[in-house]
Protein backbone atom coordinates (compact mmCIF):
# COMPACT_ATOMS: atom_id res chain seq x y z
CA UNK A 1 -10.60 -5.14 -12.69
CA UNK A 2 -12.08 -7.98 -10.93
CA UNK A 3 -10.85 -8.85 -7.10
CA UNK A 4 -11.75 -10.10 -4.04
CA UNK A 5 -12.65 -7.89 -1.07
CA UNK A 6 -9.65 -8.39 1.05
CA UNK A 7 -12.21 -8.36 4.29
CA UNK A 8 -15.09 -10.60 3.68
CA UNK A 9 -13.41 -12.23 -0.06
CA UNK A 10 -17.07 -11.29 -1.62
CA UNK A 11 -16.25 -10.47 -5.82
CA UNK A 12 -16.00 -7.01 -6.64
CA UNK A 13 -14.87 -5.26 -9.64
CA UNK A 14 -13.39 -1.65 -10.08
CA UNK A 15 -16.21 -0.32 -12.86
CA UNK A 16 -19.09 -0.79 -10.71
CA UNK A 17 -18.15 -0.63 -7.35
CA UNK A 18 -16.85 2.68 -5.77
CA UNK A 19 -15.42 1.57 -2.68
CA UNK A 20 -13.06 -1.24 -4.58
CA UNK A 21 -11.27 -3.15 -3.61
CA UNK A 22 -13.57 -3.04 -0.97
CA UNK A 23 -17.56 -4.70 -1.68
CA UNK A 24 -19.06 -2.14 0.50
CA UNK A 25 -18.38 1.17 2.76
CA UNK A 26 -18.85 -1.39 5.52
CA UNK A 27 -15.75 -3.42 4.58
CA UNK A 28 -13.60 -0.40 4.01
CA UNK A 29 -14.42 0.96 7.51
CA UNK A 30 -13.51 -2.43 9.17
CA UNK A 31 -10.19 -1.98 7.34
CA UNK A 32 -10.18 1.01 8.31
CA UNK A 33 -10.61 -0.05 11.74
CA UNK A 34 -7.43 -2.82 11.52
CA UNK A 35 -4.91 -0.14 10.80
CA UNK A 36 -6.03 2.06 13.69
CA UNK A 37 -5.61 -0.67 16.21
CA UNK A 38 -2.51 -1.44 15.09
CA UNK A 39 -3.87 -5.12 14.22
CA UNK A 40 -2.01 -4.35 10.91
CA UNK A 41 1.92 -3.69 10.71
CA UNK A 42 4.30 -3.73 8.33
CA UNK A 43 6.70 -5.92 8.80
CA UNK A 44 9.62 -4.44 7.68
CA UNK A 45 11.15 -0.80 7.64
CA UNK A 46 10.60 0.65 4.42
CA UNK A 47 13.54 2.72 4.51
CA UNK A 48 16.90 0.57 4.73
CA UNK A 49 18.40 2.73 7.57
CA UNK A 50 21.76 1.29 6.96
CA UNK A 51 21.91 2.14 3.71
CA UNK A 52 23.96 5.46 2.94
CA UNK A 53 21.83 8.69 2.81
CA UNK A 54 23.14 9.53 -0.62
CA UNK A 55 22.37 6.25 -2.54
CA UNK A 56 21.16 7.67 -5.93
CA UNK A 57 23.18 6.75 -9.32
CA UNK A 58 25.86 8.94 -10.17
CA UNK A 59 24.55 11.83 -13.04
CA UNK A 60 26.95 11.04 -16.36
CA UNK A 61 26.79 14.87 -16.85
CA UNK A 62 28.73 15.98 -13.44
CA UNK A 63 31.46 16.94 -14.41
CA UNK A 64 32.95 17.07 -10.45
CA UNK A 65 34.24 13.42 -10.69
């Protein structure tokens, strides 16, 4: 799989390069670096808190309804 190192947008590719998507250890470390001062975020929740607790589908085989 070809890409483009999400830091410095240099080509890499998955076969050859062991720190894909990254182009080098270097990148991945800045990366790195971003999520540990918080100059990443997600921006929203990734759990719907409103949502009820017990939101799976209903099993056809319970026989309790």
């Amino acid at each position: 799989m070809k890409h483009n190192c999400p830091i410095c947008k240099k080509p890499t590719d998955s076969e050859s390069n062991p720190d894909f998507p990254f182009c080098s250890e270097r990148c991945r470390i800045l990366d790195l670096g971003n999520w540990a001062s918080e100059k990443y975020v997600i921006s929203e929740p990734v759990i719907d808190e409103d949502a009820p607790e017990d939101s799976s589908p209903a099993d056809p085989n319970d026989r309790r309804n």
